[in-house]
C-alpha atoms as a PDB file:
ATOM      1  CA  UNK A   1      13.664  26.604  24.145  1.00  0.00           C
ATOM      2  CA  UNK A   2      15.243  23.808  21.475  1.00  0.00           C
ATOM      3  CA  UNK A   3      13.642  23.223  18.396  1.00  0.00           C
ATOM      4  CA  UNK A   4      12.380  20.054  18.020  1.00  0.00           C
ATOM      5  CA  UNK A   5      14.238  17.758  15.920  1.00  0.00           C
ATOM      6  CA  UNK A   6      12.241  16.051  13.100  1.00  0.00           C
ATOM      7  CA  UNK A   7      12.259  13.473  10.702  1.00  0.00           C
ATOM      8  CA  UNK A   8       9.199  12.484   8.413  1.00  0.00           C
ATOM      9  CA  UNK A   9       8.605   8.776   6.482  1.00  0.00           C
ATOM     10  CA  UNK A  10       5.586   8.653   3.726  1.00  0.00           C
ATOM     11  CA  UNK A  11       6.053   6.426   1.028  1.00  0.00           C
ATOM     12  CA  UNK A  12       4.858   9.233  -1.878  1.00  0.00           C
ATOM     13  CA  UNK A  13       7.320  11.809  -2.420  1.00  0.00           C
ATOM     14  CA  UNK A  14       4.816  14.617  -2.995  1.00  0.00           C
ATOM     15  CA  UNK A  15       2.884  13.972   0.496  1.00  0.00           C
ATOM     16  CA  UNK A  16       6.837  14.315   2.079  1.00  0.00           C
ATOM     17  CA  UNK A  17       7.029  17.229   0.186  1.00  0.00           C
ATOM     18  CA  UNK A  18       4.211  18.765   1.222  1.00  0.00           C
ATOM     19  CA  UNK A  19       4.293  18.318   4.913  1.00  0.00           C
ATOM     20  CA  UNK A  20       8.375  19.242   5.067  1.00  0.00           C
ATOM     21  CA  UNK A  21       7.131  22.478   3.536  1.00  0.00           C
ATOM     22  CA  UNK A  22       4.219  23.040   6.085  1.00  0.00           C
ATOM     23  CA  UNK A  23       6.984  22.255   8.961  1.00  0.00           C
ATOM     24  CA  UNK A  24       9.484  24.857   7.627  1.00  0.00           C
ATOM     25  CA  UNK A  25       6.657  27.545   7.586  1.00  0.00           C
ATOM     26  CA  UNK A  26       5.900  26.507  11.074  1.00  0.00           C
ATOM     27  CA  UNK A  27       9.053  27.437  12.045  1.00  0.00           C
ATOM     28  CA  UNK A  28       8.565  25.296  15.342  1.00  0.00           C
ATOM     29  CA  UNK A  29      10.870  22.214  14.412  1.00  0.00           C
ATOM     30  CA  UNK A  30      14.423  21.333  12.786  1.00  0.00           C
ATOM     31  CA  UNK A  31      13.492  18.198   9.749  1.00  0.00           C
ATOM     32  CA  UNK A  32      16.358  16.207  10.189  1.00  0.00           C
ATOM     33  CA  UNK A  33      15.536  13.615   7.456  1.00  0.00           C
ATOM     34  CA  UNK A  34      12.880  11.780   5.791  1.00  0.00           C
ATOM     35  CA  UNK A  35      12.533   8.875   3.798  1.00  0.00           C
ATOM     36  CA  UNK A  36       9.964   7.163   1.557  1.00  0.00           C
ATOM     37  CA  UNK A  37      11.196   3.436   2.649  1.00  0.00           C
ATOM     38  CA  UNK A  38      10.040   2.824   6.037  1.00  0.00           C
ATOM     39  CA  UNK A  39      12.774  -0.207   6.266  1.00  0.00           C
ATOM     40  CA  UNK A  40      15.557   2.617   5.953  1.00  0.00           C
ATOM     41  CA  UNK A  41      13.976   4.795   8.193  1.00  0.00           C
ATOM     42  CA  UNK A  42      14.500   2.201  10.714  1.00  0.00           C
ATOM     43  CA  UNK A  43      18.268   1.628  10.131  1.00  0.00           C
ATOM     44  CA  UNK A  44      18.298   5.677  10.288  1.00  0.00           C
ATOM     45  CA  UNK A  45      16.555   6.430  13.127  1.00  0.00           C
ATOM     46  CA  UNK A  46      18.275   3.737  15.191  1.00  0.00           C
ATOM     47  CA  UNK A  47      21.431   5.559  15.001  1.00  0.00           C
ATOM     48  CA  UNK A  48      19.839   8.910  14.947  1.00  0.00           C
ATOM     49  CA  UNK A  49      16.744   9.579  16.817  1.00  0.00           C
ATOM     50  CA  UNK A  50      14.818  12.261  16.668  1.00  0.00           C
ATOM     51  CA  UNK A  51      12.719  13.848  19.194  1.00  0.00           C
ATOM     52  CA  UNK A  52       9.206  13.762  16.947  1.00  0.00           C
ATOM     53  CA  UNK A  53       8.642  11.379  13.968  1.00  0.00           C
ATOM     54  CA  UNK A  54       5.690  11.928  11.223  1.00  0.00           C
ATOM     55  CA  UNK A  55       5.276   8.888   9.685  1.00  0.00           C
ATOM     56  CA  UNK A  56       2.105   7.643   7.058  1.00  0.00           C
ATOM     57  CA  UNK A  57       0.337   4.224   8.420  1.00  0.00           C
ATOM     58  CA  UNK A  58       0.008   2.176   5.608  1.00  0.00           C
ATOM     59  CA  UNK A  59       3.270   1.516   3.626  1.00  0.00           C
ATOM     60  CA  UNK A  60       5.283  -1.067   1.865  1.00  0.00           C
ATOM     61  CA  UNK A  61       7.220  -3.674   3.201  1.00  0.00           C
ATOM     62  CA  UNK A  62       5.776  -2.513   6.855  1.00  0.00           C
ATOM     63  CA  UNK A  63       3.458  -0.283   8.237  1.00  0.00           C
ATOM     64  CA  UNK A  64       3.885   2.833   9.974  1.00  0.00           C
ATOM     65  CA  UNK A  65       2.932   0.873  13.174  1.00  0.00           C
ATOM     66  CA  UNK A  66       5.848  -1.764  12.402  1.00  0.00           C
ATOM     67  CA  UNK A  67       8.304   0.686  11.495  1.00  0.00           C
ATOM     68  CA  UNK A  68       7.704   2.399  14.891  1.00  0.00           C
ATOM     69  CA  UNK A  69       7.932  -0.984  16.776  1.00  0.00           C
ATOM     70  CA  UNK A  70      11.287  -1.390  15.734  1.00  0.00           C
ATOM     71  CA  UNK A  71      12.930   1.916  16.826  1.00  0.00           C
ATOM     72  CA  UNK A  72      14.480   2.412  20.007  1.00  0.00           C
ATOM     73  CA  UNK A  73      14.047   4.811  22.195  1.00  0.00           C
ATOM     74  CA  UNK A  74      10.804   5.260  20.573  1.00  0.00           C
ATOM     75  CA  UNK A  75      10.400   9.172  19.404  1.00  0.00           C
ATOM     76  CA  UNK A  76       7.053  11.190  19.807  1.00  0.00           C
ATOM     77  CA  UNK A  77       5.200  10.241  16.840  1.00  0.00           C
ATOM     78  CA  UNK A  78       2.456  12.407  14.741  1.00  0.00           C
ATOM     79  CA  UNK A  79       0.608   9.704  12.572  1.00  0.00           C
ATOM     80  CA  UNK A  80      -0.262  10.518   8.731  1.00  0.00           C
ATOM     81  CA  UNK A  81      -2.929   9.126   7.394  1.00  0.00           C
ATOM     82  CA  UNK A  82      -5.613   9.388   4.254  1.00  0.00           C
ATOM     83  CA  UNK A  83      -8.000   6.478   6.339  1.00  0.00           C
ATOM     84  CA  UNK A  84     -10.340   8.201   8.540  1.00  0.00           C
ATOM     85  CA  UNK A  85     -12.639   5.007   8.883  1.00  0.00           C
ATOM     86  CA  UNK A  86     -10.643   3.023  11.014  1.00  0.00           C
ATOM     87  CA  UNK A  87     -10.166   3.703  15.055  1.00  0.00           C
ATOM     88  CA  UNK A  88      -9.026   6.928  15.139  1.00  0.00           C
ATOM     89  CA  UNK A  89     -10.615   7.165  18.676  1.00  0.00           C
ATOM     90  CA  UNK A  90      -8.251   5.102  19.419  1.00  0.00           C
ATOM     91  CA  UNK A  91      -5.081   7.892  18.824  1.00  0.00           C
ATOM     92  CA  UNK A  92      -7.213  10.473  20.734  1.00  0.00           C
ATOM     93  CA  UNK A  93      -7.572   7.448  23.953  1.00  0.00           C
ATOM     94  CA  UNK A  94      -3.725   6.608  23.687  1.00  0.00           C
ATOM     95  CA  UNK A  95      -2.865  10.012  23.035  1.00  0.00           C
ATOM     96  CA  UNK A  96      -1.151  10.064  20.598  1.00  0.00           C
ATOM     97  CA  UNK A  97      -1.818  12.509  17.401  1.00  0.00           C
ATOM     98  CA  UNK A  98      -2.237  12.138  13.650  1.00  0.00           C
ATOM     99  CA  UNK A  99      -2.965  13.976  10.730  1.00  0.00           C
ATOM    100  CA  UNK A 100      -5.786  13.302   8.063  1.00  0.00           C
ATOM    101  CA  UNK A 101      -4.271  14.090   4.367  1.00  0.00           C
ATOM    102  CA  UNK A 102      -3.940  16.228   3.243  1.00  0.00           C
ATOM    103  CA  UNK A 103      -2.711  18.301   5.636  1.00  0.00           C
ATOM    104  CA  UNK A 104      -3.939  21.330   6.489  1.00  0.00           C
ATOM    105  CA  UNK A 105      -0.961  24.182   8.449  1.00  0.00           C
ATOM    106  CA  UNK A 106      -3.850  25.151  10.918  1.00  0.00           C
ATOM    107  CA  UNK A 107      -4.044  21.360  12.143  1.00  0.00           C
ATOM    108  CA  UNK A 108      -0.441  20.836  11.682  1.00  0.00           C
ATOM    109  CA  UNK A 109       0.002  23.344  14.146  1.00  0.00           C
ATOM    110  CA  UNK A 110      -2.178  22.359  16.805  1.00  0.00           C
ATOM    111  CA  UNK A 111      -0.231  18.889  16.475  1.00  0.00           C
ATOM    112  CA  UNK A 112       2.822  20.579  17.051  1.00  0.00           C
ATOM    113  CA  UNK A 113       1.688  22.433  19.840  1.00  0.00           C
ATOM    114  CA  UNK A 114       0.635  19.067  21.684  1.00  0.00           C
ATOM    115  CA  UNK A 115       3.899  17.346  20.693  1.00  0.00           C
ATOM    116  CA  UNK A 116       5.813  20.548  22.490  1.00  0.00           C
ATOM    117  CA  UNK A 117       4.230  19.545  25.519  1.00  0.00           C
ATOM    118  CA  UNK A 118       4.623  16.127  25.633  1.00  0.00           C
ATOM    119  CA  UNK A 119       8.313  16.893  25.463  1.00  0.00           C
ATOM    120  CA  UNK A 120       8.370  19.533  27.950  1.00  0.00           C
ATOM    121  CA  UNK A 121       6.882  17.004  30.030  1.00  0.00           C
ATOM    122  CA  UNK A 122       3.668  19.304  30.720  1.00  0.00           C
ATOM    123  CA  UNK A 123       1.568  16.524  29.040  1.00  0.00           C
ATOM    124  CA  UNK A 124       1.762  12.875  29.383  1.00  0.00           C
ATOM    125  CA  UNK A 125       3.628  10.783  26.417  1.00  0.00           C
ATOM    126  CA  UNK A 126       1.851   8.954  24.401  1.00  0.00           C
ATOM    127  CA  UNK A 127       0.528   4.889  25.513  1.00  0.00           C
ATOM    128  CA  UNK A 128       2.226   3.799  21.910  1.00  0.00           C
ATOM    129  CA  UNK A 129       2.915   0.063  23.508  1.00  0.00           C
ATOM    130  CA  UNK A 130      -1.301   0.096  24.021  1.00  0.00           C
ATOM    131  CA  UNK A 131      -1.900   1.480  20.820  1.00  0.00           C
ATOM    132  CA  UNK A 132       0.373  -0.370  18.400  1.00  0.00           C
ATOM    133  CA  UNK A 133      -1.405  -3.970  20.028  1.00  0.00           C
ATOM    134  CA  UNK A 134      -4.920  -2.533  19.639  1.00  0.00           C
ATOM    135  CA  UNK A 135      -4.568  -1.217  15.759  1.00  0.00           C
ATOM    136  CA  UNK A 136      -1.285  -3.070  14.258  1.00  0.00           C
ATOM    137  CA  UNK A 137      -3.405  -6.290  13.711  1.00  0.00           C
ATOM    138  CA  UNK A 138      -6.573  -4.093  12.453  1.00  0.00           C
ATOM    139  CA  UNK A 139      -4.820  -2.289   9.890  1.00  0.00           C
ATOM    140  CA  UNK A 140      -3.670  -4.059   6.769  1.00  0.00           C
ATOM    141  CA  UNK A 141       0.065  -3.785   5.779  1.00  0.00           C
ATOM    142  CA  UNK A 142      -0.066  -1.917   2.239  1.00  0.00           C
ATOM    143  CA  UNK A 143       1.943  -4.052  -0.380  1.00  0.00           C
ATOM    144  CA  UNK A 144       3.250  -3.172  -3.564  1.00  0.00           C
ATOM    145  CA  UNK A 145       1.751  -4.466  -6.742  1.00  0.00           C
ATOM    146  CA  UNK A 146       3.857  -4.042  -9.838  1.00  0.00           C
ATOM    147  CA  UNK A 147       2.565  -1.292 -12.255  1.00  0.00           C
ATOM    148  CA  UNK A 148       4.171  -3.133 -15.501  1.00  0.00           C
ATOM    149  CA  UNK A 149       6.346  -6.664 -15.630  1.00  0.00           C
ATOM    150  CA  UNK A 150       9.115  -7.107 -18.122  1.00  0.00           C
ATOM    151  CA  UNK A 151       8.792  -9.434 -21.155  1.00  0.00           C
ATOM    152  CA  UNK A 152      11.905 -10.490 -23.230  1.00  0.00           C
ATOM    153  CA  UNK A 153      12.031 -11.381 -26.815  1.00  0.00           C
ATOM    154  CA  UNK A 154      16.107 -12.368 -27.479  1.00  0.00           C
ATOM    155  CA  UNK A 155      17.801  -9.690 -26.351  1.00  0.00           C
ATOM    156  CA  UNK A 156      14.532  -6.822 -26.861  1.00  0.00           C
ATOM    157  CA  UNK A 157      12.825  -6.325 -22.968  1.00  0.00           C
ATOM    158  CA  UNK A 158       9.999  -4.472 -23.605  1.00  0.00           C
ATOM    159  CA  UNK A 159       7.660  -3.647 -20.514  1.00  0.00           C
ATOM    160  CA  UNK A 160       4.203  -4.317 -20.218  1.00  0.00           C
ATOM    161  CA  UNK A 161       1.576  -2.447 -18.643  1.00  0.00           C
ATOM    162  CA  UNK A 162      -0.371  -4.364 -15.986  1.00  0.00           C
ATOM    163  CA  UNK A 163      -3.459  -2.364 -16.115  1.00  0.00           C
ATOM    164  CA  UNK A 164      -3.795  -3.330 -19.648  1.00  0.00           C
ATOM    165  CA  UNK A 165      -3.349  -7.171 -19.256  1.00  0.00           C
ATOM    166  CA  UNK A 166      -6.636  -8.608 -19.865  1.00  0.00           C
ATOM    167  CA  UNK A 167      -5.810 -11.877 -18.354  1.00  0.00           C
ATOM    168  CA  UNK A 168      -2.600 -14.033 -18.230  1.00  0.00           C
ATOM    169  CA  UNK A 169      -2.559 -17.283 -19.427  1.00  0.00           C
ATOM    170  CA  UNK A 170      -0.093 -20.332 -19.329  1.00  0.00           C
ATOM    171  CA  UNK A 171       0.248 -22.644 -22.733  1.00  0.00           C
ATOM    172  CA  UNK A 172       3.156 -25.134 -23.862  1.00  0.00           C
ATOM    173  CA  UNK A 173       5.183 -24.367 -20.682  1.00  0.00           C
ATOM    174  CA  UNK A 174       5.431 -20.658 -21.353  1.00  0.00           C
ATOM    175  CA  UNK A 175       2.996 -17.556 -19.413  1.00  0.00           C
ATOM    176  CA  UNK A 176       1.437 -14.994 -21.384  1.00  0.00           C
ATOM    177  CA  UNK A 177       0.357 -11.550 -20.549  1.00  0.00           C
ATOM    178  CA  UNK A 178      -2.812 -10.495 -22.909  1.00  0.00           C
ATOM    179  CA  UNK A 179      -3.501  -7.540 -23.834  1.00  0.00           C
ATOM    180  CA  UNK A 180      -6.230  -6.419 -26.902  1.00  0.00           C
ATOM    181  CA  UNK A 181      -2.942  -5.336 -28.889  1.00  0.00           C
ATOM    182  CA  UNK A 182      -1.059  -8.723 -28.607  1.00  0.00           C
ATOM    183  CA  UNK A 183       0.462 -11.633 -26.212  1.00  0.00           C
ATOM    184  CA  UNK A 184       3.447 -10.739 -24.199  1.00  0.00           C
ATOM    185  CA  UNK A 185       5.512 -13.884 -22.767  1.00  0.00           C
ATOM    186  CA  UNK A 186       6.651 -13.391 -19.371  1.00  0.00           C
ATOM    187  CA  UNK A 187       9.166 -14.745 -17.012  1.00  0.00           C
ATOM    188  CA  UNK A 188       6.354 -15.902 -14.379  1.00  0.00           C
ATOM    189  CA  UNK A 189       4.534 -19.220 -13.093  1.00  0.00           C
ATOM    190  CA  UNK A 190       1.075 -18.652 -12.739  1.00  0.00           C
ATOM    191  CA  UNK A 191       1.724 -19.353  -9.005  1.00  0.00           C
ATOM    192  CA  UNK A 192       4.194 -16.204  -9.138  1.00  0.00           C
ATOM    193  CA  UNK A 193       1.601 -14.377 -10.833  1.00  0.00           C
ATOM    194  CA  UNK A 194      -1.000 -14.733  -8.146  1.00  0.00           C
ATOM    195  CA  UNK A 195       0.916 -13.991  -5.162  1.00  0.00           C
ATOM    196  CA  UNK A 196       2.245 -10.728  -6.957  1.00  0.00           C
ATOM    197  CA  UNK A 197      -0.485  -9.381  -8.303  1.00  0.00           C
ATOM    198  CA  UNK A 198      -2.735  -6.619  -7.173  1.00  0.00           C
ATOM    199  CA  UNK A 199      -5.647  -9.122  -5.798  1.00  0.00           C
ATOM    200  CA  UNK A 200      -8.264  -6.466  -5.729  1.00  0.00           C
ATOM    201  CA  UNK A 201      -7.886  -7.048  -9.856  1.00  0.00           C
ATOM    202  CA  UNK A 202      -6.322 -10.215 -10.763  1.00  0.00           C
ATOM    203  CA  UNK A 203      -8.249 -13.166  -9.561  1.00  0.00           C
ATOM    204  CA  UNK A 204      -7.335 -16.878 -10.728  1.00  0.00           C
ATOM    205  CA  UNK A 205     -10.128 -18.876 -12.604  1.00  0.00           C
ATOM    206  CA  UNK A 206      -8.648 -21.875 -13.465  1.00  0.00           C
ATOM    207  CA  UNK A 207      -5.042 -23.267 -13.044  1.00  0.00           C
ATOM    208  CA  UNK A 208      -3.767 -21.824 -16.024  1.00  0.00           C
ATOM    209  CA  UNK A 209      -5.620 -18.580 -16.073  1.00  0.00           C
ATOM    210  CA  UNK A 210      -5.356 -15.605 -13.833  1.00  0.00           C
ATOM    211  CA  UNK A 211      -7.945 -12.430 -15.171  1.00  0.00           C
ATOM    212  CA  UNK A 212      -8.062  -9.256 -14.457  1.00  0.00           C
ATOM    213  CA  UNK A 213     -11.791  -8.055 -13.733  1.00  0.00           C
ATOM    214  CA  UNK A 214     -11.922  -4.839 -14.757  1.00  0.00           C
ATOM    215  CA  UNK A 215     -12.068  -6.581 -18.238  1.00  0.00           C
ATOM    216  CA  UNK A 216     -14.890  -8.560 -17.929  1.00  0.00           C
ATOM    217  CA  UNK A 217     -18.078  -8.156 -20.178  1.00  0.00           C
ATOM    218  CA  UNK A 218     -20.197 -10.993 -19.595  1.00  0.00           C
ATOM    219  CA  UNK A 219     -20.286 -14.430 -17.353  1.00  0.00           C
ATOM    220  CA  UNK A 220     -22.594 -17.216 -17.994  1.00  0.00           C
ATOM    221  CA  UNK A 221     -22.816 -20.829 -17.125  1.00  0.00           C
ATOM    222  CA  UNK A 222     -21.358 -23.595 -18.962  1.00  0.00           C
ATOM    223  CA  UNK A 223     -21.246 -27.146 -18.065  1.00  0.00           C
ATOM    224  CA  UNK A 224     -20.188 -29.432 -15.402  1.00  0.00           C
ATOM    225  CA  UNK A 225     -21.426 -26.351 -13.277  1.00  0.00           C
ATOM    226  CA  UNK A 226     -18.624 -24.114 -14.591  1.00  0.00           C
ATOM    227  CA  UNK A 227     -18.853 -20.823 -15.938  1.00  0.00           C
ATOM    228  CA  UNK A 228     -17.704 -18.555 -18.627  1.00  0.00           C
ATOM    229  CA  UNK A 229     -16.394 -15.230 -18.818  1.00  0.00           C
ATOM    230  CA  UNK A 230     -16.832 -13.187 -22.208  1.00  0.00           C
ATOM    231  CA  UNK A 231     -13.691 -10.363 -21.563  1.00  0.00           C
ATOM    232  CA  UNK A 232     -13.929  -6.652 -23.009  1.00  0.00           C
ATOM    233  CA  UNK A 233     -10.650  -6.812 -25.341  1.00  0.00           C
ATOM    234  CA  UNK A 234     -11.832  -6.031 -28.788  1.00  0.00           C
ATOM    235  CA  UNK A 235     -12.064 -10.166 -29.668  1.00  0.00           C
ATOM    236  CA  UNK A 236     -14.782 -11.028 -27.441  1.00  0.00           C
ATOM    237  CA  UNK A 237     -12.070 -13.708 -25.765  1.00  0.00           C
ATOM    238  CA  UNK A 238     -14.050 -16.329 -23.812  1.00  0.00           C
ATOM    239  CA  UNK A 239     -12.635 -17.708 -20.846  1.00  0.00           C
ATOM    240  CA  UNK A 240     -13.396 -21.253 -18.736  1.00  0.00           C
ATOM    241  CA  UNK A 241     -13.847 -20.733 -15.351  1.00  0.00           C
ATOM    242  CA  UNK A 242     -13.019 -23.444 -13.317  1.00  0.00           C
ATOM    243  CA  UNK A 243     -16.135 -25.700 -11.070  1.00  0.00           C
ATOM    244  CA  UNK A 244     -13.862 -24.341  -7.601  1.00  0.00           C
ATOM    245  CA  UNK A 245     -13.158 -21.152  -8.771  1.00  0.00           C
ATOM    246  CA  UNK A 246     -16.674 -20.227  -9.438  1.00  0.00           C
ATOM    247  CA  UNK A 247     -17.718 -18.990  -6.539  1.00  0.00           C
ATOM    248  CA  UNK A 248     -14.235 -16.597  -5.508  1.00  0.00           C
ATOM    249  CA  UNK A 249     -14.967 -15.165  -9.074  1.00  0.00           C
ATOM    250  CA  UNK A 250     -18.495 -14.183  -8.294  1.00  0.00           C
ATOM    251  CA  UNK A 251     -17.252 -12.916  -5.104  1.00  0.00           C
ATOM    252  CA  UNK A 252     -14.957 -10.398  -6.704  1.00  0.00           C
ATOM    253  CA  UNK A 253     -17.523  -9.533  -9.020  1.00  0.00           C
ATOM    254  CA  UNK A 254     -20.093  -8.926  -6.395  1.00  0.00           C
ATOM    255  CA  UNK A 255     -22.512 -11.325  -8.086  1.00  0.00           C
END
């Protein structure tokens, strides 16, 4: 019998580790590739397909689901996932399999063994055309947010750390990044800002402010029923919240 030839897309390099090790123990398949960009694995795979593809769901650019949508003739797939909350009745239904991270060889196996029949024809294939319209749409596509954003003094570019912007502010036609050591100026509308930031931590409170709420100490009311926010950055830096940004703010906080 031919070993099954594999190839395995995760977006973080140590979970492809991982799970190319646990395959080489198994012994039971050939890892013809892998990538950690989804959109490559696409251009790959359509010129050399593979008879079982381990791929994670959520991903940048596009999901796992997306990825898989867009390769023809569509492989036997193993799903990777850290997300046990969502539908995973629904794999089990459509037959198809998946993994919960992190991996464990004993469950790995019993994946394998499932995806050997299914190509031996003992076991139906997979309903993957069912399964990618029930869950693409339910399960979010996984962008991502930039971990620091350059700032350039002359001919100096020195990078700033986004978890320690407090907030980022706009004044006399120039955007600042905050932080409780100094101002950075950055090469960003506010606009930019707030369709690139992380918005699980950045949230914009007036048209020329953008915070980040993991710095926030204190809000209060002010008037003209808007608000203030009093931010944790060593200066006690008070902030106006605009009258229609109010409520989005309180939102976040979960107040």
């Amino acid at each position: 019998m031919s070993v099954l030839r594999a190839y395995l897309v995760d977006d973080e390099p140590l979970a492809l580790k991982r799970l190319a090790r646990l395959l080489e123990e198994s012994g039971k398949v050939e890892i013809t590739g892998s990538s950690s960009d989804p959109v490559q694995a696409v251009e790959h795979l359509r010129q050399n397909p593979c008879d079982v593809l381990f791929t994670d769901i959520e991903m940048p650019d596009i999901s796992g689901f997306q990825m898989l949508s867009q390769i023809e003739p569509q492989p036997l797939v193993i799903f990777t996932t850290a997300y046990s909350q969502y539908a995973l009745q629904a794999f089990e239904v459509h037959s198809v399999d998946y993994l919960l991270k992190p991996i464990s060889a004993e469950r790995l196996d019993r994946a394998l063994a499932k995806v050997e029949r299914m190509h031996r024809g003992i076991e139906p294939r997979p309903q993957l055309e069912k399964l990618l319209e029930d869950l693409a749409a339910a399960i979010p596509r996984k962008r991502g947010y930039p971990a620091r954003l350059p700032s350039k003094l002359g001919e100096r570019i020195e990078f700033v750390d986004v978890a320690r912007v407090t907030h980022f502010y706009a004044n006399d036609k120039l955007t600042y990044a905050s932080t409780p050591k100094k101002d950075f100026v950055v090469d960003y509308t506010i606009t930019e800002l707030e369709q690139t930031l992380d918005p699980a931590k950045f949230v914009r409170i007036h048209r020329s402010t953008i915070l980040n709420v993991d710095y926030v100490k204190e809000l209060y009311s002010w008037f003209s029923e808007r608000m203030m926010v009093r931010i944790q950055d060593g200066k006690d830096t008070e902030l106006t919240v605009a009258r229609d940004r109010v409520k989005t703010l309180k939102e976040k906080l979960g107040v």
